[in-house]
PDB file of N, CA and C in Angstrom:
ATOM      1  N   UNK A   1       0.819  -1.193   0.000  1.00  0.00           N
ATOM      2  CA  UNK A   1       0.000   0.000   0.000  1.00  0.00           C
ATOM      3  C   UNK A   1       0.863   1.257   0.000  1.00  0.00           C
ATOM      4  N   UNK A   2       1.785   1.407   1.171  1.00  0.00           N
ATOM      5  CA  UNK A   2       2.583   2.336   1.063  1.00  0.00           C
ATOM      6  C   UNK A   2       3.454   3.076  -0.158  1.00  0.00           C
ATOM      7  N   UNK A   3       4.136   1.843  -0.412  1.00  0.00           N
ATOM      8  CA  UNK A   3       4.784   1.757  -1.911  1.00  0.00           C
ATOM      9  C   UNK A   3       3.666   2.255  -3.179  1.00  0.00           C
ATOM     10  N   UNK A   4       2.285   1.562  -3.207  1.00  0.00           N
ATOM     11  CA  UNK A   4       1.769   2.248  -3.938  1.00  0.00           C
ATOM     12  C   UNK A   4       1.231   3.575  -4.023  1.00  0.00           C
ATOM     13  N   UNK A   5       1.376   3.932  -2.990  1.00  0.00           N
ATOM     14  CA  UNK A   5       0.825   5.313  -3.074  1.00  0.00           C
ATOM     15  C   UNK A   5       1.843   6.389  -3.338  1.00  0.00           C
ATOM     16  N   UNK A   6       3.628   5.765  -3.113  1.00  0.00           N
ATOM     17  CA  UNK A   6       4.436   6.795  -3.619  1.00  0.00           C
ATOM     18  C   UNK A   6       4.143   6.533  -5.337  1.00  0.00           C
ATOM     19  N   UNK A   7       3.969   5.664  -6.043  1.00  0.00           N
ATOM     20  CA  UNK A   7       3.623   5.519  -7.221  1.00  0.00           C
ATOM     21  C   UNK A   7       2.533   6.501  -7.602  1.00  0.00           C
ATOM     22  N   UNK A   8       1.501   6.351  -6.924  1.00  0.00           N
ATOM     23  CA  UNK A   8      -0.173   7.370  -7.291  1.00  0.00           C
ATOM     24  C   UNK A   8       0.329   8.759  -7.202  1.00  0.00           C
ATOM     25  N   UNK A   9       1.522   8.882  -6.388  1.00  0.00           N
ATOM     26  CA  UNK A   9       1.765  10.845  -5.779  1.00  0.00           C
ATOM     27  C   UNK A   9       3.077  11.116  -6.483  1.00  0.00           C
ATOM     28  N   UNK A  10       3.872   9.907  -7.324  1.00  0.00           N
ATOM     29  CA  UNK A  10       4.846  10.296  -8.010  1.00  0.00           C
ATOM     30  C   UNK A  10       6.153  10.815  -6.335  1.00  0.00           C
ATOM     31  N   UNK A  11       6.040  10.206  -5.368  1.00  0.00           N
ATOM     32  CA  UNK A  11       6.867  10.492  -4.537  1.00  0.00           C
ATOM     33  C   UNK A  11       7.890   9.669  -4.552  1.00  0.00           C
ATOM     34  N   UNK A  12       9.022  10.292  -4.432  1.00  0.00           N
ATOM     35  CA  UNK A  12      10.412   9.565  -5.071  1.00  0.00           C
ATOM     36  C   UNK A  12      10.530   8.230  -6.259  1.00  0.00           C
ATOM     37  N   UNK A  13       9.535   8.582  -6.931  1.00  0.00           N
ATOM     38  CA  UNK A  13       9.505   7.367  -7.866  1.00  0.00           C
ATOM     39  C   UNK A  13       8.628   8.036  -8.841  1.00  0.00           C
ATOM     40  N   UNK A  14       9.045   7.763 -10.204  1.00  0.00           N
ATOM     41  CA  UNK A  14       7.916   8.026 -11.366  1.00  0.00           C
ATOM     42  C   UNK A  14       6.756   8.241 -11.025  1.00  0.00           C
ATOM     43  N   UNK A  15       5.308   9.285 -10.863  1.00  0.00           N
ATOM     44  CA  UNK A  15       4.188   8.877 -10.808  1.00  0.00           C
ATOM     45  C   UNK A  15       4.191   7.809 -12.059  1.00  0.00           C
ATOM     46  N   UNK A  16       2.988   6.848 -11.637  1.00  0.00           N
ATOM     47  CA  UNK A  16       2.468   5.820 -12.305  1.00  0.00           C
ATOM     48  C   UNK A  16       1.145   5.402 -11.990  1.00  0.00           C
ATOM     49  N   UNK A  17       0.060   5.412 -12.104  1.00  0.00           N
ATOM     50  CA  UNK A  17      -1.043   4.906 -11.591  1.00  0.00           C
ATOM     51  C   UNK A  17      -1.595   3.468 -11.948  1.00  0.00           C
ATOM     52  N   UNK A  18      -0.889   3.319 -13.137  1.00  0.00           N
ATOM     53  CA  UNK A  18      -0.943   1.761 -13.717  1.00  0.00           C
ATOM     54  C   UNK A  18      -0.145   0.934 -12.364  1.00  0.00           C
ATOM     55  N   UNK A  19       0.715   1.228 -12.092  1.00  0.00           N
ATOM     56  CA  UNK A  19       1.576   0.669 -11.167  1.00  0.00           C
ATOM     57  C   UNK A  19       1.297   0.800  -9.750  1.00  0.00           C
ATOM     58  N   UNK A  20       0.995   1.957  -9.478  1.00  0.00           N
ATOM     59  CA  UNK A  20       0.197   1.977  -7.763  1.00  0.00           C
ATOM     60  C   UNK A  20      -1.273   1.456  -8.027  1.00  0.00           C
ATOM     61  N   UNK A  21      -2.081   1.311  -8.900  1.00  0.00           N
ATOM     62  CA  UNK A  21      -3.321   0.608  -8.977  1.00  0.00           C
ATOM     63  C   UNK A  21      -3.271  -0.718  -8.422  1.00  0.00           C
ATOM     64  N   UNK A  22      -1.782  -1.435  -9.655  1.00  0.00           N
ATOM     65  CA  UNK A  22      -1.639  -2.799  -9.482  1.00  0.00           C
ATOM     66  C   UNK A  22      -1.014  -3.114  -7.520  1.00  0.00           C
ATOM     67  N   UNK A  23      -0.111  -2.276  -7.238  1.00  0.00           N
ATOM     68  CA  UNK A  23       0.632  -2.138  -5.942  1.00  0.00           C
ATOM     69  C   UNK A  23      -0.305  -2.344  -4.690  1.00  0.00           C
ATOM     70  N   UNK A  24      -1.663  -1.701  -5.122  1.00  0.00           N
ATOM     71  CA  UNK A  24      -3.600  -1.392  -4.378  1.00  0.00           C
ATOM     72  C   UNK A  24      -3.729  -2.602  -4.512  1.00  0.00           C
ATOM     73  N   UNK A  25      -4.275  -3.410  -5.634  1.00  0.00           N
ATOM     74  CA  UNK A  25      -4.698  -4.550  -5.319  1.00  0.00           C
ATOM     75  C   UNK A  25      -3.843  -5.536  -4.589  1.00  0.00           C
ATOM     76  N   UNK A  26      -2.259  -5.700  -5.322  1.00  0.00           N
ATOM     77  CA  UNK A  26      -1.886  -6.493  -4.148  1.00  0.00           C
ATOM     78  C   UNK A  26      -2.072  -6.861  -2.743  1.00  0.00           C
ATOM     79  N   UNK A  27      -2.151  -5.091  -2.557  1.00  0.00           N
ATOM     80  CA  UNK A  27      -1.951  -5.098  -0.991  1.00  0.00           C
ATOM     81  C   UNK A  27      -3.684  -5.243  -0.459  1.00  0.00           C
ATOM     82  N   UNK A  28      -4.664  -5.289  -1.233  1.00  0.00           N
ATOM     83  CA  UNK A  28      -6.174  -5.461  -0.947  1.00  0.00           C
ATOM     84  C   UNK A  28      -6.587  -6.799  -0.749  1.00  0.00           C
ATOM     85  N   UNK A  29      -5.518  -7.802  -1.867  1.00  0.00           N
ATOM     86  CA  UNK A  29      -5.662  -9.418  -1.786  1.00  0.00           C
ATOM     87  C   UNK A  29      -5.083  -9.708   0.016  1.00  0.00           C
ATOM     88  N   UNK A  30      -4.713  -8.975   0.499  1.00  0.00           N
ATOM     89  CA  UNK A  30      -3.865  -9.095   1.523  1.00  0.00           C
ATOM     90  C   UNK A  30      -4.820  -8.679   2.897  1.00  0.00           C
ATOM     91  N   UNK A  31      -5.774  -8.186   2.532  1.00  0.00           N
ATOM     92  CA  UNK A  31      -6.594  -7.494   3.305  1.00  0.00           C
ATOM     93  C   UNK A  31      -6.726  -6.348   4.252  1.00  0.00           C
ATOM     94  N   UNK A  32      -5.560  -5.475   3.027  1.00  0.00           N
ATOM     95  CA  UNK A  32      -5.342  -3.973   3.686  1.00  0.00           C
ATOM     96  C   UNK A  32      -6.597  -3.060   3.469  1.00  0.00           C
ATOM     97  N   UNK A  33      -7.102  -2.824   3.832  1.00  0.00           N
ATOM     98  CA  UNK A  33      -8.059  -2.061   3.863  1.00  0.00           C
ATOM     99  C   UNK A  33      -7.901  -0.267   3.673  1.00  0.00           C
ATOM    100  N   UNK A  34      -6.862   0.013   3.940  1.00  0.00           N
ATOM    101  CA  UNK A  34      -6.545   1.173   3.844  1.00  0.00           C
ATOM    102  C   UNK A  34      -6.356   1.375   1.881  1.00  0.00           C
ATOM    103  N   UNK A  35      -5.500   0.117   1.488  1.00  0.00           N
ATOM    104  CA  UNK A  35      -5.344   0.174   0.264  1.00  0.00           C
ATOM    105  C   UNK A  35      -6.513  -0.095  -0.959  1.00  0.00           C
ATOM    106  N   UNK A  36      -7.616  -0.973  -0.254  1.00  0.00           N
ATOM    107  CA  UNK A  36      -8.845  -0.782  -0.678  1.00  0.00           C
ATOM    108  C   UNK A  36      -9.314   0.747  -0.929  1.00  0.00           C
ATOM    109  N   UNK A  37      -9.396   1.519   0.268  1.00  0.00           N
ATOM    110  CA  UNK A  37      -9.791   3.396   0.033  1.00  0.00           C
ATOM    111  C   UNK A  37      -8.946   3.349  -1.135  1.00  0.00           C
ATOM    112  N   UNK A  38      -7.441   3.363  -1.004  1.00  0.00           N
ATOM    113  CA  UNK A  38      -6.893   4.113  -2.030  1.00  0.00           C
ATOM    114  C   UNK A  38      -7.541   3.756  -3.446  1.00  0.00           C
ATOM    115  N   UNK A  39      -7.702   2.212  -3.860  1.00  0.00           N
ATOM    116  CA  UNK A  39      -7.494   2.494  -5.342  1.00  0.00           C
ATOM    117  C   UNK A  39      -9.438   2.684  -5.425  1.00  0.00           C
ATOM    118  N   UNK A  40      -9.895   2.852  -4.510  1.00  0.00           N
ATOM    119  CA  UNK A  40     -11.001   2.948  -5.023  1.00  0.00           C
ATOM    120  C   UNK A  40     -11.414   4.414  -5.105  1.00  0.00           C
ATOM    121  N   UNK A  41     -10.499   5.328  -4.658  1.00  0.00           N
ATOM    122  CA  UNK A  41     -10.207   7.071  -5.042  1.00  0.00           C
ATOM    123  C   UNK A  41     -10.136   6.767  -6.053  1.00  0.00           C
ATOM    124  N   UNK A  42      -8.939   6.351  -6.770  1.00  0.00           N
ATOM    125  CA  UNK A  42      -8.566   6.127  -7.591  1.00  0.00           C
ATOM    126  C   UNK A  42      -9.470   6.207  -8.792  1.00  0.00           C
ATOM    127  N   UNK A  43      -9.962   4.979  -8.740  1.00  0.00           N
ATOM    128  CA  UNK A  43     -11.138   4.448  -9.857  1.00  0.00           C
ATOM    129  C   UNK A  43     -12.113   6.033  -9.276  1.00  0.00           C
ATOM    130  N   UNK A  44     -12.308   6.436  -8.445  1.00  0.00           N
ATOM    131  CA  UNK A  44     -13.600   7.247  -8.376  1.00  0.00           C
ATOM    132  C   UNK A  44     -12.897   7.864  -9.113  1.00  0.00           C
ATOM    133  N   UNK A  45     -11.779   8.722  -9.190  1.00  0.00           N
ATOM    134  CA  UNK A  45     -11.599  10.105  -9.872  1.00  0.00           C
ATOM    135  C   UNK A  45     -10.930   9.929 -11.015  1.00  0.00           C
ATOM    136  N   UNK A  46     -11.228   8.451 -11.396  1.00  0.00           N
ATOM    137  CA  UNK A  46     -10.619   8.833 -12.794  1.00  0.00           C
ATOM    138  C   UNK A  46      -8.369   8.754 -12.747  1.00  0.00           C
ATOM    139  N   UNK A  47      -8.100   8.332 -11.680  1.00  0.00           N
ATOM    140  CA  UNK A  47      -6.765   8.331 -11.922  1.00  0.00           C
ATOM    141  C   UNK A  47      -6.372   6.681 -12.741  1.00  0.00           C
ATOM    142  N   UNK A  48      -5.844   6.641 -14.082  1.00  0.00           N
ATOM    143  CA  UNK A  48      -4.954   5.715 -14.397  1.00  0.00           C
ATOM    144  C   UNK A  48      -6.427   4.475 -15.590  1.00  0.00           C
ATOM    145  N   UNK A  49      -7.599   5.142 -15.234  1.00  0.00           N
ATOM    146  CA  UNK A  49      -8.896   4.607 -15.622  1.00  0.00           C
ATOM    147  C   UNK A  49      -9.935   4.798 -15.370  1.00  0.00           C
ATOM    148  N   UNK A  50     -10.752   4.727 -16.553  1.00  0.00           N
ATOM    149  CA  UNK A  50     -12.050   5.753 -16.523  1.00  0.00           C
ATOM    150  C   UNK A  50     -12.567   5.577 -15.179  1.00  0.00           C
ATOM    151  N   UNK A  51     -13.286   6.686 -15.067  1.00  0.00           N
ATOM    152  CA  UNK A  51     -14.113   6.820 -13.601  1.00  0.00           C
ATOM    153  C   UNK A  51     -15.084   5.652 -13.794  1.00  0.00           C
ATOM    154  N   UNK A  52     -15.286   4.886 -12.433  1.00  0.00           N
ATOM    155  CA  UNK A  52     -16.860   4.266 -12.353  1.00  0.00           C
ATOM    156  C   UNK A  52     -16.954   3.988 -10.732  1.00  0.00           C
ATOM    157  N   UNK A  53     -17.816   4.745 -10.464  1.00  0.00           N
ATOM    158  CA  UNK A  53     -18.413   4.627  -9.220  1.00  0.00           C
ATOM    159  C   UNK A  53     -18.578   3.747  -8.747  1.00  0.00           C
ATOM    160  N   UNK A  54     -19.501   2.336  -9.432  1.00  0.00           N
ATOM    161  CA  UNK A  54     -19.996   1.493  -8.606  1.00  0.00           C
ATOM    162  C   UNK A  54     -18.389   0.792  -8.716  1.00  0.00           C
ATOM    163  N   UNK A  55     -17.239   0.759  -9.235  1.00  0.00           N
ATOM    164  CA  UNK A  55     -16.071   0.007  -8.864  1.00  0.00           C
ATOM    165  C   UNK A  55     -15.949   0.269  -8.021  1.00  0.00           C
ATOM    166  N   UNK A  56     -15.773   1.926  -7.435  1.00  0.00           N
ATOM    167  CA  UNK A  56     -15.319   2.697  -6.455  1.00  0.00           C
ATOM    168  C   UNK A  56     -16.048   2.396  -5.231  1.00  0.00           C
ATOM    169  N   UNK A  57     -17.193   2.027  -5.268  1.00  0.00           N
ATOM    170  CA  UNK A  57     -18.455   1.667  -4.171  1.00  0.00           C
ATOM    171  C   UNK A  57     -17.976   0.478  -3.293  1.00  0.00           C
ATOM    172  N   UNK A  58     -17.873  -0.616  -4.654  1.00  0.00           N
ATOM    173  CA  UNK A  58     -17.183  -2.306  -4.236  1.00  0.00           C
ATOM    174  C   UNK A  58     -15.882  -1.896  -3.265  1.00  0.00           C
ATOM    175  N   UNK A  59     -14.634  -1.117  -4.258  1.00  0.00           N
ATOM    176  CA  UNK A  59     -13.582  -0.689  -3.081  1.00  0.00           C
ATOM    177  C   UNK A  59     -13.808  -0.534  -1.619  1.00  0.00           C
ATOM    178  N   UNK A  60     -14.960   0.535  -1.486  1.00  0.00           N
ATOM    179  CA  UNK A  60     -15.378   1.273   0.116  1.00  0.00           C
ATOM    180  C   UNK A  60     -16.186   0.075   0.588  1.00  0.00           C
ATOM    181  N   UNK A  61     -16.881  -0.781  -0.121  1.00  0.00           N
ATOM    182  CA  UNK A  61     -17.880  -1.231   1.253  1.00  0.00           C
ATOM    183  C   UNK A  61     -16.557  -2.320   1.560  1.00  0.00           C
ATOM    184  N   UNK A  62     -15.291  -3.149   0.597  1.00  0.00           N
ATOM    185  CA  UNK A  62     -14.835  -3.811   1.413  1.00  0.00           C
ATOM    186  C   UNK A  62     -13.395  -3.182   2.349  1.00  0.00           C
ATOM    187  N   UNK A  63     -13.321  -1.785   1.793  1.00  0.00           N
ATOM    188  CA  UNK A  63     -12.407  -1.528   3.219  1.00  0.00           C
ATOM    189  C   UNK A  63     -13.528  -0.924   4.324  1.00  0.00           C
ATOM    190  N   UNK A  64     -14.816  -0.669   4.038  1.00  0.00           N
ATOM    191  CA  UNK A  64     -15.231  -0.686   5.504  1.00  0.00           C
ATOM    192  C   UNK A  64     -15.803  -2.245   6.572  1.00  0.00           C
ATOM    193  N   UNK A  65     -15.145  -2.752   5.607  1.00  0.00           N
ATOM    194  CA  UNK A  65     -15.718  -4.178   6.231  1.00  0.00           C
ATOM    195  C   UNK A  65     -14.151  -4.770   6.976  1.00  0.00           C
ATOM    196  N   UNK A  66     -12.910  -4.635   6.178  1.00  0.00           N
ATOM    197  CA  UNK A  66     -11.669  -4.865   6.880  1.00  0.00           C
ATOM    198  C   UNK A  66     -11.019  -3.885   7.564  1.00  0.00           C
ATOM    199  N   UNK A  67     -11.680  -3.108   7.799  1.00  0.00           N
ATOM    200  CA  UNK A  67     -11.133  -1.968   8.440  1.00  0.00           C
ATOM    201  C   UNK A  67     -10.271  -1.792   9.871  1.00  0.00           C
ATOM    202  N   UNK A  68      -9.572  -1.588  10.350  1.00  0.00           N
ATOM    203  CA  UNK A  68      -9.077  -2.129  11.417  1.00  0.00           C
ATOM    204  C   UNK A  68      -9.066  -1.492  12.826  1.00  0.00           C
ATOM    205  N   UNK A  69      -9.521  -0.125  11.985  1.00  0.00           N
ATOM    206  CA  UNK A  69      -9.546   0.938  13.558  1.00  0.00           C
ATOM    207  C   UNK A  69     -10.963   1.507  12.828  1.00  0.00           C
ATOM    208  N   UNK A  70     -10.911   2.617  13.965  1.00  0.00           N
ATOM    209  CA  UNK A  70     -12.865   2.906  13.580  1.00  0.00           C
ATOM    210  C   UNK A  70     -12.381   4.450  12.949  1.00  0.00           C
ATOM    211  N   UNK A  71     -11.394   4.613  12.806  1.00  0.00           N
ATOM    212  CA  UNK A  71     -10.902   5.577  11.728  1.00  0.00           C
ATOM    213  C   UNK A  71     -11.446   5.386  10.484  1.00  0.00           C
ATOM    214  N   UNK A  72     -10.291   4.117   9.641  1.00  0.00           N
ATOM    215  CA  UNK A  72     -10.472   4.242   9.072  1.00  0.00           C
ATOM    216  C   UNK A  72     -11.669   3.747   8.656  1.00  0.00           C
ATOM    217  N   UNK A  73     -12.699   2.764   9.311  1.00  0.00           N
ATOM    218  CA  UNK A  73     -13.774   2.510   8.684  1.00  0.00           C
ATOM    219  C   UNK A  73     -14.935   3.795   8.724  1.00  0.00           C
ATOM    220  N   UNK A  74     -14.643   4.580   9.341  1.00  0.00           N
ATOM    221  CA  UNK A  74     -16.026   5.833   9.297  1.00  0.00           C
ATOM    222  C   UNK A  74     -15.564   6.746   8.075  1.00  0.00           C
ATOM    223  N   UNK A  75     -14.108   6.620   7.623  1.00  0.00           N
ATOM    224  CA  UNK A  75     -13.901   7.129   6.353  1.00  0.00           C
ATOM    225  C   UNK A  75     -14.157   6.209   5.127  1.00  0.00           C
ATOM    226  N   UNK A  76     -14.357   5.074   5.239  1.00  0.00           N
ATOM    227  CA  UNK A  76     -14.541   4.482   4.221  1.00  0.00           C
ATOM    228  C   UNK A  76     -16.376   4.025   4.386  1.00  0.00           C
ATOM    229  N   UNK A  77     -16.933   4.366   5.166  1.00  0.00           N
ATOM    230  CA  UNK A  77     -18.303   4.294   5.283  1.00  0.00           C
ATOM    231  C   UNK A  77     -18.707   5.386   4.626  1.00  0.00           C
ATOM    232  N   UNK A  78     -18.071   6.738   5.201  1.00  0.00           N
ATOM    233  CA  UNK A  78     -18.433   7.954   4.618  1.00  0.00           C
ATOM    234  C   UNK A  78     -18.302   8.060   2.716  1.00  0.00           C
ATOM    235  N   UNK A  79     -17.531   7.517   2.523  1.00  0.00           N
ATOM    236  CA  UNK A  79     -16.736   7.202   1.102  1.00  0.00           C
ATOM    237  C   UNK A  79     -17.975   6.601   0.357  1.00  0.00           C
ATOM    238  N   UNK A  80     -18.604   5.321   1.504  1.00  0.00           N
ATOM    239  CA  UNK A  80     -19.158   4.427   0.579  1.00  0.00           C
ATOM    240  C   UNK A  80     -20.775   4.931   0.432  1.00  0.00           C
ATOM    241  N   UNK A  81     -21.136   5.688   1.154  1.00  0.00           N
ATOM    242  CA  UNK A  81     -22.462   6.318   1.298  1.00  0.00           C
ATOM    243  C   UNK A  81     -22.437   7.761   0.205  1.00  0.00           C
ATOM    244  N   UNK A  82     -21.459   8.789   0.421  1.00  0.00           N
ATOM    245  CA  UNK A  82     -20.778   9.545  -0.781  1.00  0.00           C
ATOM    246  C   UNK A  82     -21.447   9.005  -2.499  1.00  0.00           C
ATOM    247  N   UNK A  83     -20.977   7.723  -2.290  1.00  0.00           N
ATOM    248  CA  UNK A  83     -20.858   6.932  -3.680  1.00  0.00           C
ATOM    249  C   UNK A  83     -22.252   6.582  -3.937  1.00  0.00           C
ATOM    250  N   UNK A  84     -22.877   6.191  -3.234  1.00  0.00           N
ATOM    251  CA  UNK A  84     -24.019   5.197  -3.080  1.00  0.00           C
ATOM    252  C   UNK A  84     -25.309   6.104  -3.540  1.00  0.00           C
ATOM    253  N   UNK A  85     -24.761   7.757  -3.095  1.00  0.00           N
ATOM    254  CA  UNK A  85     -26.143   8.456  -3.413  1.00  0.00           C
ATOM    255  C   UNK A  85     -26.367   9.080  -4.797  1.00  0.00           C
ATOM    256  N   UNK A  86     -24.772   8.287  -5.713  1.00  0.00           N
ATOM    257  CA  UNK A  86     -24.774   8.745  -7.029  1.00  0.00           C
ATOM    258  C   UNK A  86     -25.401   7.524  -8.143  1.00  0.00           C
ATOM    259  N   UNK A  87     -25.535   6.234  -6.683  1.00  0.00           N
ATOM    260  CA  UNK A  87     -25.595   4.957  -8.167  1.00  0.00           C
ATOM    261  C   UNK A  87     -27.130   4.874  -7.728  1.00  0.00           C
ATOM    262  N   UNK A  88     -27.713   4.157  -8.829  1.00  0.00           N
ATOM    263  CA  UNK A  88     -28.960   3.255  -9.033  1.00  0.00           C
ATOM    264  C   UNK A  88     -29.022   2.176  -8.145  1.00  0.00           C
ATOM    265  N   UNK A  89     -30.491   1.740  -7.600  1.00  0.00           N
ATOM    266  CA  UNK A  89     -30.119   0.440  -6.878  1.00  0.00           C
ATOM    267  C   UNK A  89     -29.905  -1.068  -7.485  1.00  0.00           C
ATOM    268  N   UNK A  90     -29.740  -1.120  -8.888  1.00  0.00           N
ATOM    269  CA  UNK A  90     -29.128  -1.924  -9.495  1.00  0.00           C
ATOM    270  C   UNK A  90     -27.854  -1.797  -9.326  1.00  0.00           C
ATOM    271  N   UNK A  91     -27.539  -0.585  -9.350  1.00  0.00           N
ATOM    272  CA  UNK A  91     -25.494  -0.102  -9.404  1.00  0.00           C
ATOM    273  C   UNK A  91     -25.451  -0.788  -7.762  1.00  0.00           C
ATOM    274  N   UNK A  92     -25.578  -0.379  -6.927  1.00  0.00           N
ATOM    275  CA  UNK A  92     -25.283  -0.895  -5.804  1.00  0.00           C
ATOM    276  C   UNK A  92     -25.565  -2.307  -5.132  1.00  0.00           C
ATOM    277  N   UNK A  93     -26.706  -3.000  -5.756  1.00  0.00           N
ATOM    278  CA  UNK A  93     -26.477  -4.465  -5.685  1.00  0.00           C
ATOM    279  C   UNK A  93     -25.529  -5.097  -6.355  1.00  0.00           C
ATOM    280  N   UNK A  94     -25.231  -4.381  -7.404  1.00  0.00           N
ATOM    281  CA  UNK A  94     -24.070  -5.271  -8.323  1.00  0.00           C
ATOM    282  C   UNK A  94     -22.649  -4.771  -7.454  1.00  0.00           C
ATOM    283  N   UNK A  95     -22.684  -3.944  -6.955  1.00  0.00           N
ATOM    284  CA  UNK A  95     -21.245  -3.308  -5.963  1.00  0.00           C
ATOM    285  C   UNK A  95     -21.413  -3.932  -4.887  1.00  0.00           C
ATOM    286  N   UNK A  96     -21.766  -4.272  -4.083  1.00  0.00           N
ATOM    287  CA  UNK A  96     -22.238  -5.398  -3.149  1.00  0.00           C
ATOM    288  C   UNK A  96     -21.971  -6.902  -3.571  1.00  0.00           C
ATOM    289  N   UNK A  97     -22.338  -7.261  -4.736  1.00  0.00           N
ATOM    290  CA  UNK A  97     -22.063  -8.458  -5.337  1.00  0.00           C
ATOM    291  C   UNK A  97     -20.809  -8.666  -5.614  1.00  0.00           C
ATOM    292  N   UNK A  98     -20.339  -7.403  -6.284  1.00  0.00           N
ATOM    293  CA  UNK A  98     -18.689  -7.824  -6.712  1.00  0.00           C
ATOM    294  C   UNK A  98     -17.861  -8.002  -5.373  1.00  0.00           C
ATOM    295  N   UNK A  99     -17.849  -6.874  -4.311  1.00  0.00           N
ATOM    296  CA  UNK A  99     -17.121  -7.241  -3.198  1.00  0.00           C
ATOM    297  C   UNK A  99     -17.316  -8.556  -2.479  1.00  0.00           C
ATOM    298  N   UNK A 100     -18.583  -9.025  -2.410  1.00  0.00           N
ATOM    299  CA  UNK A 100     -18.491 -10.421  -2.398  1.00  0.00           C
ATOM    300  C   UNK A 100     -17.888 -11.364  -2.748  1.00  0.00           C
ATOM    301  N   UNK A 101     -17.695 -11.259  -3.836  1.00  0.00           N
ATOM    302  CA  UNK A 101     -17.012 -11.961  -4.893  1.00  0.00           C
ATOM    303  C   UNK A 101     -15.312 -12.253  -5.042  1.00  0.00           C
ATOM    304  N   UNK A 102     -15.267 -10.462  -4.861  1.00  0.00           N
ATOM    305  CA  UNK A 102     -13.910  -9.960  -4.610  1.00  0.00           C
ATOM    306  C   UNK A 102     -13.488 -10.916  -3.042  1.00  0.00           C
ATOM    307  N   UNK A 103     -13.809 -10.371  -1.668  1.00  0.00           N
ATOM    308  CA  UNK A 103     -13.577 -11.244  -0.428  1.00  0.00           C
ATOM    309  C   UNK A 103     -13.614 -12.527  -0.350  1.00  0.00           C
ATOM    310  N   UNK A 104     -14.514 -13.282  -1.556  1.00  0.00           N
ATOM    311  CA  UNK A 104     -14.245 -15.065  -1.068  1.00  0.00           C
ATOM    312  C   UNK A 104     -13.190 -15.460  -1.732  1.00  0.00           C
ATOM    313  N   UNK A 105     -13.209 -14.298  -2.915  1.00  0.00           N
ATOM    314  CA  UNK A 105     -12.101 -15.319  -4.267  1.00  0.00           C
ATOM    315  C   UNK A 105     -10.820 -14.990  -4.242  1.00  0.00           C
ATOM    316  N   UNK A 106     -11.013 -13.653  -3.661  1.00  0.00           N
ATOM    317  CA  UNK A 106      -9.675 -12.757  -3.703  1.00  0.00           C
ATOM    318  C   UNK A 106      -8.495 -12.510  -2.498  1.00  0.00           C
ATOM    319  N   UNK A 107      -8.929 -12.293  -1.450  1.00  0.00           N
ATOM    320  CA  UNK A 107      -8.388 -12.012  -0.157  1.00  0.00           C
ATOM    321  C   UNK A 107      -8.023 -12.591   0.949  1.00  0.00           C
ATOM    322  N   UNK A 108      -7.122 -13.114   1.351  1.00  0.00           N
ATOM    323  CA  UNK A 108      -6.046 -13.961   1.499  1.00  0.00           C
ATOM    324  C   UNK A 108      -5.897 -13.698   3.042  1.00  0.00           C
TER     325      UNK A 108
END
């Protein structure tokens, strides 16, 4: 996570967002939760790939679910409610579904 985010801010290293994206998921298979927020900024604003919310949604509900202090989960609740009042309730069952999906298949 760390590492990827000097990648996303270009801090002592090339910015790259292809590369701190990939750096995000690693560290998300891992069940960082902090790195979940990040790439799901990410995807919200459009860094490194088109914007899509409900990706960005899936990101927040599973770092507010691994969250480890009540920090960061009231920021990634806040994140995921933010998101939630922009999608359809089709968009958000399917963002719900993927993090599902994402946590049994993915996260280690």
């Amino acid at each position: 996570n760390a590492l990827g985010f000097m990648y996303e801010e270009g801090r002592g290293v090339p910015q790259n967002f292809a590369k701190a994206s990939a750096l995000y998921l690693k560290a998300m298979k891992g069940g960082d939760a902090v790195a979940m927020t990040n790439r799901g900024l990410m995807i919200l604003n459009g860094k490194g790939a088109k914007k899509d919310p409900q990706q960005a949604y899936m990101h927040f509900l599973l770092s507010a679910a691994y969250a480890r202090d009540d920090a960061a989960r009231d920021e990634a609740n806040k994140l995921k409610e933010e998101v939630a009042a922009t999608l359809t309730e089709p968009q958000i069952s399917r963002g719900q579904t993927m993090a599902d999906k994402f946590a049994k298949q993915e996260i280690k």
